[in-house]
N, C-alpha and C. Protein backbone atom coordinates (compact mmCIF):
# COMPACT_ATOMS: atom_id res chain seq x y z
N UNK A 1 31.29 -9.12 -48.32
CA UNK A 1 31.63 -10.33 -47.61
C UNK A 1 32.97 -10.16 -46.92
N UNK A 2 33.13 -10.88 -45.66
CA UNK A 2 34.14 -10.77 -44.70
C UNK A 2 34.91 -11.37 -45.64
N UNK A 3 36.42 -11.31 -45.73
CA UNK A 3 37.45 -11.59 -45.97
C UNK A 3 38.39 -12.46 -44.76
N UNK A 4 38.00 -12.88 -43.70
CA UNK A 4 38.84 -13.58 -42.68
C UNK A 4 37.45 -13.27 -41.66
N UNK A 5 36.99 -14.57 -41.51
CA UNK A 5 35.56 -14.79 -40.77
C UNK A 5 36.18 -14.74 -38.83
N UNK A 6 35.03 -14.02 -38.29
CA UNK A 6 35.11 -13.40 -37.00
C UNK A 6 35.49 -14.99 -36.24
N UNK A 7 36.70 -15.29 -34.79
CA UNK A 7 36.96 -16.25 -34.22
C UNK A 7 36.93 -16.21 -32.61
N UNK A 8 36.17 -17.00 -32.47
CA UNK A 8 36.04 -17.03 -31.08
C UNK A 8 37.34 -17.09 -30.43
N UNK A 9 37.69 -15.89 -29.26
CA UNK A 9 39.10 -16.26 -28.27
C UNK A 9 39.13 -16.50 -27.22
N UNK A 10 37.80 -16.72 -26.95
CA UNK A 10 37.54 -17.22 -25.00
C UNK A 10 36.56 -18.63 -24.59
N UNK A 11 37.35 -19.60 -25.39
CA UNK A 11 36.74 -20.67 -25.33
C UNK A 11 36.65 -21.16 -23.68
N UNK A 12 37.57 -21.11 -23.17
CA UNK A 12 37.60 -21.70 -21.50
C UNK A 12 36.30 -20.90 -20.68
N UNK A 13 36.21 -19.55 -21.13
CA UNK A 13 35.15 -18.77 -20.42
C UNK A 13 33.85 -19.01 -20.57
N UNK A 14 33.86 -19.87 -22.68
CA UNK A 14 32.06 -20.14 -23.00
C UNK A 14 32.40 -21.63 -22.23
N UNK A 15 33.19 -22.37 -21.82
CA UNK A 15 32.92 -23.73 -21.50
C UNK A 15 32.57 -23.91 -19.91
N UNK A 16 33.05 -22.55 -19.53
CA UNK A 16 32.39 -22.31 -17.74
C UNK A 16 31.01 -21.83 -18.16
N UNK A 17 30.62 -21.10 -18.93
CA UNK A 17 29.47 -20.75 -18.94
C UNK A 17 28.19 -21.21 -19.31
N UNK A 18 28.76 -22.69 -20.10
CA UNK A 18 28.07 -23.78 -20.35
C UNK A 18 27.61 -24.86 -19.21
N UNK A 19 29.11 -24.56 -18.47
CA UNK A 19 28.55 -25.56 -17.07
C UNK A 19 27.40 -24.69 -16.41
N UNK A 20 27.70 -23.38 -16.39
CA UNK A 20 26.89 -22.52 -15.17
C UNK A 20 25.67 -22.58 -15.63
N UNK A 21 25.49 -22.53 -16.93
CA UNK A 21 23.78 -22.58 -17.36
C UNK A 21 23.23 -23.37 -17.32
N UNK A 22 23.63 -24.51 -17.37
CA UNK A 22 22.81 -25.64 -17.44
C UNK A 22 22.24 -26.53 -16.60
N UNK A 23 20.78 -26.22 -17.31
CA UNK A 23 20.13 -26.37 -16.46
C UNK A 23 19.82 -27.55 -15.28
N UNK A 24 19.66 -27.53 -13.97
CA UNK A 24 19.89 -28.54 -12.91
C UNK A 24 18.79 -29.31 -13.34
N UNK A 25 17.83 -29.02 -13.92
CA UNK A 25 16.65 -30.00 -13.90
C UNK A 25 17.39 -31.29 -15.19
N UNK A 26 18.26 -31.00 -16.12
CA UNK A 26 18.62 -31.74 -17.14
C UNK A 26 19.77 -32.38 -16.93
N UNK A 27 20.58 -31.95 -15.85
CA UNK A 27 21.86 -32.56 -15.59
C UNK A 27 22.29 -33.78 -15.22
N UNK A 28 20.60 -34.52 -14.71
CA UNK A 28 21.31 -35.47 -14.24
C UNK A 28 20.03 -36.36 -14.81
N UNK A 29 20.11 -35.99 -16.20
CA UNK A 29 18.67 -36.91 -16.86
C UNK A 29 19.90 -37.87 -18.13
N UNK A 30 20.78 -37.33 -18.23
CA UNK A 30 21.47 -38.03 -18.99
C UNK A 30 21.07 -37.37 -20.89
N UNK A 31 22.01 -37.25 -21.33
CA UNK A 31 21.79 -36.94 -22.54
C UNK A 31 22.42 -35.36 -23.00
N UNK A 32 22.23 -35.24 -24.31
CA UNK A 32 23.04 -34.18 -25.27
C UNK A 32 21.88 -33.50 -25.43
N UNK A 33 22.43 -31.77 -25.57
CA UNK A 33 21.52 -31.61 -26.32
C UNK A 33 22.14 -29.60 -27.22
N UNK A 34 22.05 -29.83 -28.44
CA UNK A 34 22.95 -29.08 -28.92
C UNK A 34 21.57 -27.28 -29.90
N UNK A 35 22.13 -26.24 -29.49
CA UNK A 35 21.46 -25.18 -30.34
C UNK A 35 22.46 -24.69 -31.06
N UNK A 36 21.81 -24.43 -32.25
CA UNK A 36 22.40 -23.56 -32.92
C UNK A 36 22.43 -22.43 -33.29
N UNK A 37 23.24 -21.48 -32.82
CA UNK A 37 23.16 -20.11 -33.04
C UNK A 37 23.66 -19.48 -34.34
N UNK A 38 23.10 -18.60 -33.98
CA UNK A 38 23.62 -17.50 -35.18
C UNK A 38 23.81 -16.10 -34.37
N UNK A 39 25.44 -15.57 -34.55
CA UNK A 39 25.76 -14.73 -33.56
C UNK A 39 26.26 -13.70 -34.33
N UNK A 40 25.93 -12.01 -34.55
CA UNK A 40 25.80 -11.50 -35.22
C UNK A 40 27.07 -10.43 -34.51
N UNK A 41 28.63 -10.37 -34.79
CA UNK A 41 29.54 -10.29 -34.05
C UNK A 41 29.63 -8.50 -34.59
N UNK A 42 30.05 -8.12 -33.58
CA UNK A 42 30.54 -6.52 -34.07
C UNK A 42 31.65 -6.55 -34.22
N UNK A 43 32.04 -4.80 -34.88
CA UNK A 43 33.58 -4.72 -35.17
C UNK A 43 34.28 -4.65 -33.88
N UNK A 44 33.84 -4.94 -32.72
CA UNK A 44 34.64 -5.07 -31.54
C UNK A 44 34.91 -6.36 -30.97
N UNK A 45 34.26 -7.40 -32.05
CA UNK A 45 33.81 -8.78 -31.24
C UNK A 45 32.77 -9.04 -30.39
N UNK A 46 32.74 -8.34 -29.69
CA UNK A 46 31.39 -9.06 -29.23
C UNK A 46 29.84 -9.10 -29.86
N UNK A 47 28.66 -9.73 -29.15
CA UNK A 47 27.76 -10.36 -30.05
C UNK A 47 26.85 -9.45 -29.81
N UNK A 48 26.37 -8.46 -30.91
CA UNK A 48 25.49 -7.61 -31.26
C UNK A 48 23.69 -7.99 -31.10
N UNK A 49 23.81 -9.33 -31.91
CA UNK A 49 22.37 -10.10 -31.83
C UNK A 49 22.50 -11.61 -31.30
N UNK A 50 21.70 -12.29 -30.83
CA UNK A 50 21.90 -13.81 -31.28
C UNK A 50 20.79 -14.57 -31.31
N UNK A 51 20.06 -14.99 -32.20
CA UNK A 51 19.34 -15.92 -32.57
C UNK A 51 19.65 -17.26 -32.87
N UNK A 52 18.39 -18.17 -32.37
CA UNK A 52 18.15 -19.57 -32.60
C UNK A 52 17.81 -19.92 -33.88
N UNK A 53 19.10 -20.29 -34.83
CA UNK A 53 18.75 -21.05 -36.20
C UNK A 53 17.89 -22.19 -35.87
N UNK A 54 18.69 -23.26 -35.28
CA UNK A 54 17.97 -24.66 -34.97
C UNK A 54 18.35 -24.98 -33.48
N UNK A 55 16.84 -25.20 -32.98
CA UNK A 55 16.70 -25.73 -31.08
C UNK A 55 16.81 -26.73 -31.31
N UNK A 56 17.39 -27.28 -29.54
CA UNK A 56 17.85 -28.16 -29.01
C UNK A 56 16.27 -29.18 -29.05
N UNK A 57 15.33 -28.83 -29.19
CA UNK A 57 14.36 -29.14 -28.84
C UNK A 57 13.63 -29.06 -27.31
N UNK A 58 14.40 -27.92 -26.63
CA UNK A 58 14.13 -27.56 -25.32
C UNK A 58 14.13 -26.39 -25.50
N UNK A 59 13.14 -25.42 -24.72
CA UNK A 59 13.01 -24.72 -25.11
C UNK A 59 14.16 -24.12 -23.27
N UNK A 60 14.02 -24.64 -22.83
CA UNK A 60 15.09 -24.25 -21.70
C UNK A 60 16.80 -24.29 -22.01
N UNK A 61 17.02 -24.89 -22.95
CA UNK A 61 17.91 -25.47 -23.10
C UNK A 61 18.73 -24.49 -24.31
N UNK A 62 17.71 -24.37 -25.36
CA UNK A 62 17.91 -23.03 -25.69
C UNK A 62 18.05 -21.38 -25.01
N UNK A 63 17.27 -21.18 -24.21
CA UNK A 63 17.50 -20.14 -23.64
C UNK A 63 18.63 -19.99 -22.76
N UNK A 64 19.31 -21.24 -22.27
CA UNK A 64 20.48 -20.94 -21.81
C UNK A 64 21.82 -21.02 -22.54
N UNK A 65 21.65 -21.33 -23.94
CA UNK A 65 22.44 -21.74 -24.98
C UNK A 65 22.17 -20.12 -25.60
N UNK A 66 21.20 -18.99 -24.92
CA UNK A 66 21.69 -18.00 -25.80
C UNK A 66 22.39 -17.24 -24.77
N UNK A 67 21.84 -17.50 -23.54
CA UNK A 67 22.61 -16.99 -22.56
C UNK A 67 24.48 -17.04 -22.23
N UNK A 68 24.87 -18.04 -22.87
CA UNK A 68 25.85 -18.57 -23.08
C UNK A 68 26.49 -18.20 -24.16
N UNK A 69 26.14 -17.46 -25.12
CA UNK A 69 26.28 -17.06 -26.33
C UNK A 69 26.42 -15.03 -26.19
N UNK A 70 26.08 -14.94 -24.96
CA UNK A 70 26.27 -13.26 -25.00
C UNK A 70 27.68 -13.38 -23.93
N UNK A 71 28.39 -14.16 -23.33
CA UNK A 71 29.56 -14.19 -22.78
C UNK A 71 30.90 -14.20 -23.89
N UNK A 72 30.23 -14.76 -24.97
CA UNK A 72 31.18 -15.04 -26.37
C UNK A 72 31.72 -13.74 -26.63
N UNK A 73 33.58 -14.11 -27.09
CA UNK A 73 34.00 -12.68 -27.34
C UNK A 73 35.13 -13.43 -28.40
N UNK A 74 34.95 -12.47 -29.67
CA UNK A 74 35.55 -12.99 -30.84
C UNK A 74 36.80 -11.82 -31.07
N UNK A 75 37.75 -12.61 -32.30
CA UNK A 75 38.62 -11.72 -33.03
C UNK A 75 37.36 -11.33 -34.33
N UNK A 76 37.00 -10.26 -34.45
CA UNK A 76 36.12 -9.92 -35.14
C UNK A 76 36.60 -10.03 -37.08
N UNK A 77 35.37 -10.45 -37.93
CA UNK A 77 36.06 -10.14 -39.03
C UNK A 77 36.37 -9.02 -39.34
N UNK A 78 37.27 -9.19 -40.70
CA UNK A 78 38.01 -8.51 -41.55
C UNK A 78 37.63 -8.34 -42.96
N UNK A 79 37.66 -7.04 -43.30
CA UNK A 79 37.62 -6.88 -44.59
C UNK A 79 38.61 -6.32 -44.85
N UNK A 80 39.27 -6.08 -46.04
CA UNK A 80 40.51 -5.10 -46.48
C UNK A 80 40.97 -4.91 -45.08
N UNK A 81 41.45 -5.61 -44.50
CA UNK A 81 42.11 -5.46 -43.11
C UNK A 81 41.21 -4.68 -42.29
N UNK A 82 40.20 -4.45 -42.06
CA UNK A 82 39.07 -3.45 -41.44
C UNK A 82 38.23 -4.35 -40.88
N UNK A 83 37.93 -3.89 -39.24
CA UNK A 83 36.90 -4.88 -38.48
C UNK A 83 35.74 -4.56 -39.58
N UNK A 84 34.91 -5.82 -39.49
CA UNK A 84 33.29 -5.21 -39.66
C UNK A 84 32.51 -6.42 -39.25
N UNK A 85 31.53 -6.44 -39.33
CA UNK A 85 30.12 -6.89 -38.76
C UNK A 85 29.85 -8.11 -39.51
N UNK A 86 29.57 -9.38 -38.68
CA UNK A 86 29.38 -10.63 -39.50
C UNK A 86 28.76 -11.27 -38.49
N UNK A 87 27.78 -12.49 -39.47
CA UNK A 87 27.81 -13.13 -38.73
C UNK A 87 27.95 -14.39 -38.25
N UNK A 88 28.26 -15.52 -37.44
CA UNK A 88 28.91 -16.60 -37.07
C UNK A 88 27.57 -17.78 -37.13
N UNK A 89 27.85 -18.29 -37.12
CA UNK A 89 26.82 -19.88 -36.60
C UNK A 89 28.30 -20.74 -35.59
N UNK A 90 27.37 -20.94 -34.59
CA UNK A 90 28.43 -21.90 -33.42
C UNK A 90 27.07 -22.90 -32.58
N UNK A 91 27.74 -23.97 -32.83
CA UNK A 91 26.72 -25.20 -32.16
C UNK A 91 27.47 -24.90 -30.62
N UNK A 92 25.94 -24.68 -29.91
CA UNK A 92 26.32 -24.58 -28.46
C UNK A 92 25.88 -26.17 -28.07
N UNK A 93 26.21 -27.21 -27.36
CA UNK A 93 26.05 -28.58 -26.76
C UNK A 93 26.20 -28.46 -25.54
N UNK A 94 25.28 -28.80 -24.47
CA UNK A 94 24.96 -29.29 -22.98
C UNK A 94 25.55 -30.85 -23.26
N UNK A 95 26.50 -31.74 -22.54
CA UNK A 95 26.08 -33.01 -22.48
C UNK A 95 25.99 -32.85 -21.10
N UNK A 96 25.20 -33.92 -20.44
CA UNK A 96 24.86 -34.47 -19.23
C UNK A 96 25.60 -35.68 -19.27
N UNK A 97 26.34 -35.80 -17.98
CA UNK A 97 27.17 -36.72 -17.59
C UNK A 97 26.28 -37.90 -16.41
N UNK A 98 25.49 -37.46 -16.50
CA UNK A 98 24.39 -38.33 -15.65
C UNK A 98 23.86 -39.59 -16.13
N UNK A 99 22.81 -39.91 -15.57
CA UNK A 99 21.70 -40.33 -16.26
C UNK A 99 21.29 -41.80 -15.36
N UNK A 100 20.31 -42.58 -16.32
CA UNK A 100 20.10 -43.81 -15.12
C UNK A 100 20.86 -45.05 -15.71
């Protein structure tokens, strides 16, 4: 087990990449809609695997929530002071600022 769990350091970059994905057909329907990943971080930080624990209930919505999830770049964990391999859960959320 990691000893100091892997941390995301490019939050401004996943929050552009959240705007860029999302999708135009949902943007202006109004509403949230959140996946949950599971991001399987290397000893370099970045994301080795990433799978859908729990969908948004879109299946579009997910796929751009994993797309959004391979831009992610972490301080990787630690063991005995040593990168190694872990992995994260991070709720990715679309809100739509729209709606009727």
């Amino acid at each position: 087990m990691a000893t100091d769990p892997a941390e995301l350091v490019n939050a401004q970059e996943v929050q552009r990449a959240l705007e860029a994905e999302f999708p135009r057909s949902r943007r202006d329907q109004g509403g949230t809609w959140t996946t949950i990943a599971w991001i399987l971080v290397g000893r370099d930080g970045r994301p080795m695997e990433i799978v859908v624990s729990r969908s948004s209930g879109d299946s579009r919505m997910d796929e751009a929530a994993l797309k959004v999830g391979r831009v992610m770049r972490f301080a990787p964990a630690t063991k005995e002071d040593e990168p190694v391999c872990a992995w994260v859960s991070i709720p990715l959320m679309f809100r739509s600022r729209g709606g009727l």
